[in-house]
PDB file of N, CA and C in Angstrom:
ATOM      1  N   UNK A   1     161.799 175.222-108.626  1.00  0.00           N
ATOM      2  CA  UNK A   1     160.833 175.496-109.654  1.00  0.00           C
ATOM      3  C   UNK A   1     161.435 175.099-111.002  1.00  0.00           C
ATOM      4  N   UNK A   2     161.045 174.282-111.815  1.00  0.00           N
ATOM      5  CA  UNK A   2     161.205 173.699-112.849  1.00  0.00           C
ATOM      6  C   UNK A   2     160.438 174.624-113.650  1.00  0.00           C
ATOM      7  N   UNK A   3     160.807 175.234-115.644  1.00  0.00           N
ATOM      8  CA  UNK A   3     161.102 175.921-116.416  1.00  0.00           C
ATOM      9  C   UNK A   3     160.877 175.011-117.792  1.00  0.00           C
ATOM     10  N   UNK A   4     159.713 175.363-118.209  1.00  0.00           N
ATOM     11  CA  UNK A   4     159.555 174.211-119.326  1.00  0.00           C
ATOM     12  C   UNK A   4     159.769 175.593-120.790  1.00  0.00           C
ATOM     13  N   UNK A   5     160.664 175.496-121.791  1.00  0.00           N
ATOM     14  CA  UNK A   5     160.652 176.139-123.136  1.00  0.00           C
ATOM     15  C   UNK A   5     159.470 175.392-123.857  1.00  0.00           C
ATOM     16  N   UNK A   6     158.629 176.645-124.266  1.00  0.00           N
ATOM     17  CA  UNK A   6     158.030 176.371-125.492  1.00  0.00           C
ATOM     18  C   UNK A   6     158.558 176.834-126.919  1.00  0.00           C
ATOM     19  N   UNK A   7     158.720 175.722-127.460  1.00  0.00           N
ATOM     20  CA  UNK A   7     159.028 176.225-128.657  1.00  0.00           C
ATOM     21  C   UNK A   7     158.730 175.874-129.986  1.00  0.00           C
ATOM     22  N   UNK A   8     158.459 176.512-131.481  1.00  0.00           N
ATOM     23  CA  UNK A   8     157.330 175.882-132.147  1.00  0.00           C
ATOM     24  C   UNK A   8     159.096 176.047-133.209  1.00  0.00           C
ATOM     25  N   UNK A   9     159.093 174.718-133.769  1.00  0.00           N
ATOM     26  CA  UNK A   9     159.917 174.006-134.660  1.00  0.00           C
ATOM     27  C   UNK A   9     159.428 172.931-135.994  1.00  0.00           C
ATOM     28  N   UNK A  10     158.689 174.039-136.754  1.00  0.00           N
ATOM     29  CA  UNK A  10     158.212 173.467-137.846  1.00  0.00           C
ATOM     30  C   UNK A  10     158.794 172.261-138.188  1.00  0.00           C
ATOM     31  N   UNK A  11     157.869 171.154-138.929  1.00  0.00           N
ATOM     32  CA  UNK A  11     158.347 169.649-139.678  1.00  0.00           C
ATOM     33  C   UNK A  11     159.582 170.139-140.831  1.00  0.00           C
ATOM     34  N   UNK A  12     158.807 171.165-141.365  1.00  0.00           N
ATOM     35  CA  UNK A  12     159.747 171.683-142.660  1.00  0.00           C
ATOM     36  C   UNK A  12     159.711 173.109-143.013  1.00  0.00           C
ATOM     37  N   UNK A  13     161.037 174.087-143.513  1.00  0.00           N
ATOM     38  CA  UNK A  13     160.521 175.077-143.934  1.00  0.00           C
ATOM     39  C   UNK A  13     161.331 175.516-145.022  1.00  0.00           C
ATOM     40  N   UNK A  14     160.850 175.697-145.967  1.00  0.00           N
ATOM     41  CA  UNK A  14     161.278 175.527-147.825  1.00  0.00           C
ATOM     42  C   UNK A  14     162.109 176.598-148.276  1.00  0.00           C
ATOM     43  N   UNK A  15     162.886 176.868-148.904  1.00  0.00           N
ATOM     44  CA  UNK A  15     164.500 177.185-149.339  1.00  0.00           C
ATOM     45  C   UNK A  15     163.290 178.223-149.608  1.00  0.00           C
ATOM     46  N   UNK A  16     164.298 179.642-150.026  1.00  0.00           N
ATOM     47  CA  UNK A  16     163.708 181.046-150.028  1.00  0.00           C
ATOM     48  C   UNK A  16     163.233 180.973-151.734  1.00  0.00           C
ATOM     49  N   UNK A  17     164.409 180.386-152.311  1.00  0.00           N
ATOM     50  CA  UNK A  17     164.236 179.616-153.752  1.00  0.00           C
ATOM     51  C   UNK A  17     162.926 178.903-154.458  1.00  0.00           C
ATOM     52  N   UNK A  18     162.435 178.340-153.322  1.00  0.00           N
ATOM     53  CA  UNK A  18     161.213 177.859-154.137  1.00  0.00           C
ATOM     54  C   UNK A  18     160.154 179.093-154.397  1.00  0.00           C
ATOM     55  N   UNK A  19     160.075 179.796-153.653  1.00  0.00           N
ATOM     56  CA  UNK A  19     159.075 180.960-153.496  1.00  0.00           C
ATOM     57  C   UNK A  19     159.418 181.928-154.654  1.00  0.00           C
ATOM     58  N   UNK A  20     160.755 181.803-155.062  1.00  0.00           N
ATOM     59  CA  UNK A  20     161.411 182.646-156.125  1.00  0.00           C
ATOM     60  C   UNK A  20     161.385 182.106-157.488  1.00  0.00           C
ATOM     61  N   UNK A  21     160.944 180.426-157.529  1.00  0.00           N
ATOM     62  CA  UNK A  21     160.907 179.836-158.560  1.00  0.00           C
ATOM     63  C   UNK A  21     159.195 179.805-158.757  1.00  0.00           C
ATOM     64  N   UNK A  22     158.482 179.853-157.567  1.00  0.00           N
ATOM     65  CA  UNK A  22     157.276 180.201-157.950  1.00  0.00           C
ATOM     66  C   UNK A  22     156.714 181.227-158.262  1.00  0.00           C
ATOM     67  N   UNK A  23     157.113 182.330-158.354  1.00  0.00           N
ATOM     68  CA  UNK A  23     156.921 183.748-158.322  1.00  0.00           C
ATOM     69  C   UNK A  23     157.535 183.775-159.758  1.00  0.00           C
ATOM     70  N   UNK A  24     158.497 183.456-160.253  1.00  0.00           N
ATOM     71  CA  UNK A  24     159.100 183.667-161.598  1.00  0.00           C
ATOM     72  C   UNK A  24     158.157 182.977-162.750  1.00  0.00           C
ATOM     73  N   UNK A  25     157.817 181.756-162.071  1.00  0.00           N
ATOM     74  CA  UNK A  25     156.478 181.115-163.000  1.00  0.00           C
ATOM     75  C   UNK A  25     155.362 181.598-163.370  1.00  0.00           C
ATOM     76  N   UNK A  26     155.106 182.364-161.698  1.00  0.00           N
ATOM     77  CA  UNK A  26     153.750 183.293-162.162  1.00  0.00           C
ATOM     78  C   UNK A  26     153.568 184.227-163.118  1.00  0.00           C
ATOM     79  N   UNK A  27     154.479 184.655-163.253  1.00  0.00           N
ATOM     80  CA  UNK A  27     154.946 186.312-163.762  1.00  0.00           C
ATOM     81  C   UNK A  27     155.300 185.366-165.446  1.00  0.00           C
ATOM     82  N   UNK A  28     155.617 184.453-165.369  1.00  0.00           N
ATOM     83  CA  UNK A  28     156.029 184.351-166.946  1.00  0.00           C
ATOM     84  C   UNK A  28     157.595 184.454-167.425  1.00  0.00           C
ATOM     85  N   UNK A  29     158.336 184.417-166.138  1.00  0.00           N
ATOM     86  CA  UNK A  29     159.907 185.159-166.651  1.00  0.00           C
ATOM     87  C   UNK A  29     160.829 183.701-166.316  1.00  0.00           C
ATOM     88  N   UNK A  30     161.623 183.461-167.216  1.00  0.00           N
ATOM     89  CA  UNK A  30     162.815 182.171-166.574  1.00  0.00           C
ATOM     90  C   UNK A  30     164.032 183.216-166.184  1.00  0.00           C
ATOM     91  N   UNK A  31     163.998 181.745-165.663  1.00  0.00           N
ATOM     92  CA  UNK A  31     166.276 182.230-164.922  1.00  0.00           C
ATOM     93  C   UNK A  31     166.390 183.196-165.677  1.00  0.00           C
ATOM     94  N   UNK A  32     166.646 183.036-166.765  1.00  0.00           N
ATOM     95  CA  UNK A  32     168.165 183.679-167.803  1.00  0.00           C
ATOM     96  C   UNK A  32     167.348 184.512-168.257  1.00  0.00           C
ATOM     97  N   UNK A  33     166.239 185.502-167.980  1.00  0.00           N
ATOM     98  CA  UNK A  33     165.603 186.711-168.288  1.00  0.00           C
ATOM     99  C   UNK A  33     165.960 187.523-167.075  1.00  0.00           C
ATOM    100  N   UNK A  34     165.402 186.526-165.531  1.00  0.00           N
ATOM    101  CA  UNK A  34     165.282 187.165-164.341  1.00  0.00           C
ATOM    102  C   UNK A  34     166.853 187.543-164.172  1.00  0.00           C
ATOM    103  N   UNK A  35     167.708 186.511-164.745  1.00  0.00           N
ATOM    104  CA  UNK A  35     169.302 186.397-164.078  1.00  0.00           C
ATOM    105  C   UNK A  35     169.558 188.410-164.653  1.00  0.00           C
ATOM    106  N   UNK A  36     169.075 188.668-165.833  1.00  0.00           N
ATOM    107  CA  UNK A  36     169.656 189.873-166.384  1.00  0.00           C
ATOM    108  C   UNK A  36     169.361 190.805-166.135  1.00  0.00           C
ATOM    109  N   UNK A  37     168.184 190.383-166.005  1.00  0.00           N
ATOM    110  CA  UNK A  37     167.349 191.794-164.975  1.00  0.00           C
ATOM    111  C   UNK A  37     167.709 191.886-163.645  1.00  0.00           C
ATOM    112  N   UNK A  38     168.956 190.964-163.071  1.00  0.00           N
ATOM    113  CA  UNK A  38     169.190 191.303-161.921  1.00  0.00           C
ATOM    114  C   UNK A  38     170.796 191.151-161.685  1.00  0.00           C
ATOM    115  N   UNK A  39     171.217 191.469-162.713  1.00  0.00           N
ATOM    116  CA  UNK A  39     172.684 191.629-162.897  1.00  0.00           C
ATOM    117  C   UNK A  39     173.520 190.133-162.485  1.00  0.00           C
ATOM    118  N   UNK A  40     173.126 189.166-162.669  1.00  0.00           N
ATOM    119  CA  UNK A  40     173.732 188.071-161.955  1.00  0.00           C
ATOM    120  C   UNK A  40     173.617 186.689-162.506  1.00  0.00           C
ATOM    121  N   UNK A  41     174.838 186.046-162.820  1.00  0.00           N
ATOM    122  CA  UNK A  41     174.766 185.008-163.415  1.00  0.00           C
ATOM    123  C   UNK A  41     173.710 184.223-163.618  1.00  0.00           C
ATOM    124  N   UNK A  42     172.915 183.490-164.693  1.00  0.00           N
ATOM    125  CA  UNK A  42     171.899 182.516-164.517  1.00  0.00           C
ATOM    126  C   UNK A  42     172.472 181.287-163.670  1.00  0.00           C
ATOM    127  N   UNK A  43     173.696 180.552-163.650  1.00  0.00           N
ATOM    128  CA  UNK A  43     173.622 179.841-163.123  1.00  0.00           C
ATOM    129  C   UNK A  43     173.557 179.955-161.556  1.00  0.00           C
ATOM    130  N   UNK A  44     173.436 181.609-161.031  1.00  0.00           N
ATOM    131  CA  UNK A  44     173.720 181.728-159.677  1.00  0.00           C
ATOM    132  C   UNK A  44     172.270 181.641-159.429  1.00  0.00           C
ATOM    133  N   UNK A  45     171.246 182.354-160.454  1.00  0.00           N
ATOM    134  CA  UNK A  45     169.802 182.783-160.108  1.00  0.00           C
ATOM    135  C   UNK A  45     169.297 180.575-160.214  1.00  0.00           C
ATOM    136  N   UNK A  46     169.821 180.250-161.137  1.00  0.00           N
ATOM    137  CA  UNK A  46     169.579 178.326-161.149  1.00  0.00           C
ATOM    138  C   UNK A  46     169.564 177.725-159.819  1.00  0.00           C
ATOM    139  N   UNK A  47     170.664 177.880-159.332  1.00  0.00           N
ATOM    140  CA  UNK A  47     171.363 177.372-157.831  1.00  0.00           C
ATOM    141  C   UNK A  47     170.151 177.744-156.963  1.00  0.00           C
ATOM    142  N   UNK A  48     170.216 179.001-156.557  1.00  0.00           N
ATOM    143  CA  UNK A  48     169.054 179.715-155.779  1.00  0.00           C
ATOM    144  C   UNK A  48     167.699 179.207-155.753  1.00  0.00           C
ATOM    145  N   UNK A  49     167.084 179.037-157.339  1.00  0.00           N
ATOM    146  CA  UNK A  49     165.799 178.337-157.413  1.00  0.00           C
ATOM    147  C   UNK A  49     165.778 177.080-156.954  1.00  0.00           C
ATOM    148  N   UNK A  50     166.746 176.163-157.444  1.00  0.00           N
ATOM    149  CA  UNK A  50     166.732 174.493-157.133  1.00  0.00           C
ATOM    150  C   UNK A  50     166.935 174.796-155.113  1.00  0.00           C
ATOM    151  N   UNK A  51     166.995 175.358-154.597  1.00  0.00           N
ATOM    152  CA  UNK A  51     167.530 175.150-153.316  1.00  0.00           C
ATOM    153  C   UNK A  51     168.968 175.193-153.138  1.00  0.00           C
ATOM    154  N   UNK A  52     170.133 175.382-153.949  1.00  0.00           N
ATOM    155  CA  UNK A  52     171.094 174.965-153.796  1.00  0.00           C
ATOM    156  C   UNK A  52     172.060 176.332-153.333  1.00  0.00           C
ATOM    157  N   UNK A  53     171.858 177.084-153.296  1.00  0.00           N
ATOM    158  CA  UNK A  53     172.689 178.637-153.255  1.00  0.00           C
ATOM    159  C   UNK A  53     171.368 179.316-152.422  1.00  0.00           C
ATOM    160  N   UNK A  54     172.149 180.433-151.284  1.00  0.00           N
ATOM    161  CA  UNK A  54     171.479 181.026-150.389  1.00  0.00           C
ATOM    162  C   UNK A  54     171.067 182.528-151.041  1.00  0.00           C
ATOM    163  N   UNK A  55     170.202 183.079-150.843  1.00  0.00           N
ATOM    164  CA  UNK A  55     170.229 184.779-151.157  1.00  0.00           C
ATOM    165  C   UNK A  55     170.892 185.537-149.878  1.00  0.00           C
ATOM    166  N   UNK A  56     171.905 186.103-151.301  1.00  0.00           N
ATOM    167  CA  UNK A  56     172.321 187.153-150.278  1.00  0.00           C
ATOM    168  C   UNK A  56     172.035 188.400-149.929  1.00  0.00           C
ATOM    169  N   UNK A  57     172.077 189.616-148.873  1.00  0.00           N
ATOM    170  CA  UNK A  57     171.607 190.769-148.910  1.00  0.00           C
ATOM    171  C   UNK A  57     171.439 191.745-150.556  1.00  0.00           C
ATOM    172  N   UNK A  58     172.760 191.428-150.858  1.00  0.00           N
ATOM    173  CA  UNK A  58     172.984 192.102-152.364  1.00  0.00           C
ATOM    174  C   UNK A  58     171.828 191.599-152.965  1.00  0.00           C
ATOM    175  N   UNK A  59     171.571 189.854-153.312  1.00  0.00           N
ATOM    176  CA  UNK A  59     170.319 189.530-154.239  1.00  0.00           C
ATOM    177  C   UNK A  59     169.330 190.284-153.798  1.00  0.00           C
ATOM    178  N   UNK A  60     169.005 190.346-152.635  1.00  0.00           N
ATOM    179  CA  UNK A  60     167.509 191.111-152.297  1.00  0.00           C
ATOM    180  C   UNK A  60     167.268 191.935-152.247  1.00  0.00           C
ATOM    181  N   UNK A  61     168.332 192.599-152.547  1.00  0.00           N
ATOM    182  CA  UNK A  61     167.998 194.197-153.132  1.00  0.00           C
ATOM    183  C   UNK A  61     167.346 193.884-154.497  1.00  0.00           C
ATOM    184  N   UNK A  62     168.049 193.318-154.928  1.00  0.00           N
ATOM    185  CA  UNK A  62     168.342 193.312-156.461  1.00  0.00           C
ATOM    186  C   UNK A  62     166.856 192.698-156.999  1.00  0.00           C
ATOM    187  N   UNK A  63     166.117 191.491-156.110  1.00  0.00           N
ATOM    188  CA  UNK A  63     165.237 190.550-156.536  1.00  0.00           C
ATOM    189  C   UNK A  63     164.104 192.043-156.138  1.00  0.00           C
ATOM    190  N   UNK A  64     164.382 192.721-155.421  1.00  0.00           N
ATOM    191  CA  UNK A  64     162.944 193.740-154.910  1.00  0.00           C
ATOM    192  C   UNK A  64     163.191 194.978-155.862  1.00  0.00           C
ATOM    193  N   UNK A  65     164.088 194.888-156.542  1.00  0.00           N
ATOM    194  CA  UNK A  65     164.038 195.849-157.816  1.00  0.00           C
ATOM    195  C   UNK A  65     163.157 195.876-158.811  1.00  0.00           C
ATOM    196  N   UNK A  66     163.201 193.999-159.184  1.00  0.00           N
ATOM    197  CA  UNK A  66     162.564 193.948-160.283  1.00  0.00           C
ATOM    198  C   UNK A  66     161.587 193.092-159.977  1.00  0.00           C
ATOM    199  N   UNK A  67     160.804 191.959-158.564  1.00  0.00           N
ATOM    200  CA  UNK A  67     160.166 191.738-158.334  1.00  0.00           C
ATOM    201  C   UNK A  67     159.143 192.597-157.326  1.00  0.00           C
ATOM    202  N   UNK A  68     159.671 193.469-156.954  1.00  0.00           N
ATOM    203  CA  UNK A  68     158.690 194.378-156.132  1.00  0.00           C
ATOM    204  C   UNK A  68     158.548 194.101-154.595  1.00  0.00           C
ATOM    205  N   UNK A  69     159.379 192.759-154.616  1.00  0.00           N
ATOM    206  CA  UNK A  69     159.092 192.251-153.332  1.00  0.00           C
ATOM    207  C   UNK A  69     160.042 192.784-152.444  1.00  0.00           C
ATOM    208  N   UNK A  70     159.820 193.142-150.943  1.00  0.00           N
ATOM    209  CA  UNK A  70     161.138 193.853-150.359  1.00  0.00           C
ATOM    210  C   UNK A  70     162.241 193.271-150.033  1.00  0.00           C
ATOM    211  N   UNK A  71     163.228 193.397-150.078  1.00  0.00           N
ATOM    212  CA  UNK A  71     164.658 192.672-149.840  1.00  0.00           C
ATOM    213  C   UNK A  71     164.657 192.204-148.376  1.00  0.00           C
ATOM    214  N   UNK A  72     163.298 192.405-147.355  1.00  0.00           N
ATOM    215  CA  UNK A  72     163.722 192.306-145.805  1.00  0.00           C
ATOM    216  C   UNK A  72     162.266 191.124-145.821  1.00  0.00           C
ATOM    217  N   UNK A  73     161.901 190.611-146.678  1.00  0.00           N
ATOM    218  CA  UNK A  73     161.089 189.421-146.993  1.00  0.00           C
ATOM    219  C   UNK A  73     161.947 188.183-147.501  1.00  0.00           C
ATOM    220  N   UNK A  74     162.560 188.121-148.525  1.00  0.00           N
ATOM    221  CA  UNK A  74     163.747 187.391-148.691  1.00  0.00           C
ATOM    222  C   UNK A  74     165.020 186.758-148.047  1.00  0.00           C
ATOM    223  N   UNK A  75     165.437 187.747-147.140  1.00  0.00           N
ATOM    224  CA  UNK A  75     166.604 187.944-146.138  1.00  0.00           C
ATOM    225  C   UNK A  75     165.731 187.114-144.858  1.00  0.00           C
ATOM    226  N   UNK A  76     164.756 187.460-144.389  1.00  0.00           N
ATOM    227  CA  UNK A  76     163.528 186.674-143.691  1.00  0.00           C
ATOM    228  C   UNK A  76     163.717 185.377-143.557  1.00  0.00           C
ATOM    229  N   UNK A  77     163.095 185.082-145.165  1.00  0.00           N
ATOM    230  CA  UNK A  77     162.862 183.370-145.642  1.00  0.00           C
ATOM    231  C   UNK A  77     163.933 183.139-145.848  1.00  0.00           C
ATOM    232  N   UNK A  78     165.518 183.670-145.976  1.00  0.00           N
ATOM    233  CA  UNK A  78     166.332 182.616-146.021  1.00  0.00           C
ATOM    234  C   UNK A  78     167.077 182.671-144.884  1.00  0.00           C
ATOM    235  N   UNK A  79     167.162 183.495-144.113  1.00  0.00           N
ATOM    236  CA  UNK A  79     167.442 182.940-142.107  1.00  0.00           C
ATOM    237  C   UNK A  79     166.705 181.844-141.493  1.00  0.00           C
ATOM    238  N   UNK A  80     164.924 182.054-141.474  1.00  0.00           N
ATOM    239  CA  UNK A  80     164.323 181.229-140.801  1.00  0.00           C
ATOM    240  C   UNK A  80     164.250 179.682-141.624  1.00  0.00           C
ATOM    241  N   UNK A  81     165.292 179.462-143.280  1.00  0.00           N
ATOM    242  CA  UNK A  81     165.676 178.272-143.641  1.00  0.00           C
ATOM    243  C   UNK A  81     167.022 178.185-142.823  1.00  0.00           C
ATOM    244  N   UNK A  82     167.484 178.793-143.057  1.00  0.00           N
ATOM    245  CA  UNK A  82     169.189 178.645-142.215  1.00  0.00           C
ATOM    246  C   UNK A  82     169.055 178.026-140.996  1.00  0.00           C
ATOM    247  N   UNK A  83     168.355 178.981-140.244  1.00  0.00           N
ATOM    248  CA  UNK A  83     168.035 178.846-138.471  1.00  0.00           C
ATOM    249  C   UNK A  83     167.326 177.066-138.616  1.00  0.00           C
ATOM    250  N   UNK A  84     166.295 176.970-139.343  1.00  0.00           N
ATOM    251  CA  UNK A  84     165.801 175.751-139.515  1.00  0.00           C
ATOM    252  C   UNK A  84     166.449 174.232-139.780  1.00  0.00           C
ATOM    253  N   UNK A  85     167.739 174.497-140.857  1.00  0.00           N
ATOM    254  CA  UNK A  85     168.375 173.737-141.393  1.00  0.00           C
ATOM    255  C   UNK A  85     169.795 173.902-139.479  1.00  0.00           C
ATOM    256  N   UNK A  86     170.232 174.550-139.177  1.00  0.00           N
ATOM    257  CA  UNK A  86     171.171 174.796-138.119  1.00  0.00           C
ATOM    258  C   UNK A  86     170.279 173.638-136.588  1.00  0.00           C
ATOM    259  N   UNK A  87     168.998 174.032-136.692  1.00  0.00           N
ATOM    260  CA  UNK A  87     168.364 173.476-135.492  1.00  0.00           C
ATOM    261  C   UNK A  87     168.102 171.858-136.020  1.00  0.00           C
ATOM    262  N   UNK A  88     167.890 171.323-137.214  1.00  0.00           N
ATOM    263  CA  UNK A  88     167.589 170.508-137.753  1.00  0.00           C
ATOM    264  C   UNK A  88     168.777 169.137-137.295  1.00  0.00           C
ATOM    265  N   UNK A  89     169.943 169.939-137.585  1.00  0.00           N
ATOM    266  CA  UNK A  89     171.667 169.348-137.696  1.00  0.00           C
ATOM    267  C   UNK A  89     171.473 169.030-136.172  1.00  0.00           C
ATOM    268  N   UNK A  90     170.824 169.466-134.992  1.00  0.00           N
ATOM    269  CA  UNK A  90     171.270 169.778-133.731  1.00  0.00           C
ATOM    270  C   UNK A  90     170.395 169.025-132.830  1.00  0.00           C
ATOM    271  N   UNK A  91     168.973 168.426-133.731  1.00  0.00           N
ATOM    272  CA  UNK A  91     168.201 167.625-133.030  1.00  0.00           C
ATOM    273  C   UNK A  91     168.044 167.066-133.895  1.00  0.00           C
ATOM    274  N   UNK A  92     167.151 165.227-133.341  1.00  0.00           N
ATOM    275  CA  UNK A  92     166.410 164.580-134.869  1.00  0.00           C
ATOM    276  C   UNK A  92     165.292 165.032-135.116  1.00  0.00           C
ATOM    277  N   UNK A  93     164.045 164.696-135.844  1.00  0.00           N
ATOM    278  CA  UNK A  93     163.038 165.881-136.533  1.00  0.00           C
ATOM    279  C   UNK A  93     161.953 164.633-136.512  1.00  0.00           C
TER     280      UNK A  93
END
């Protein structure tokens, strides 16, 4: 008996950062307002938005402090980029 995996492997799925750079737009707030209101370098909150730096548990506390959003939404979107970017490296797309 032959065993076929289904498995659904999105084309693309977007840094946790963009959602954080869109959400900061909405609201009206840049980096270097959000960076202070969340105890943490602007250039770390910069990195994060461009895609370039991951959120860590600590940020998502920190981002659901002052964005409202929960830290286990964040932590979420930046595994299922990780997991995405890990499966990506491991097949072609």
């Amino acid at each position: 008996m032959s065993t076929s995996k289904n498995e659904y492997f999105p084309q693309s799925v977007s840094h946790p950062g963009q959602t954080l750079a869109e959400k900061l737009q909405q609201i009206g707030l840049g980096n270097k307002e959000f960076a202070k209101r969340v105890n943490e370098p602007e250039k770390t909150i910069a990195a994060v938005s461009r895609g370039n730096s991951s959120i860590t548990p600590e940020m998502a506390v920190k981002f659901e402090d002052v964005l409202d959003i929960p830290a286990s939404f964040w932590l979420s979107r930046q595994r299922r980029y990780d997991g995405y970017l890990a499966k990506a490296r491991n097949t072609s797309l």
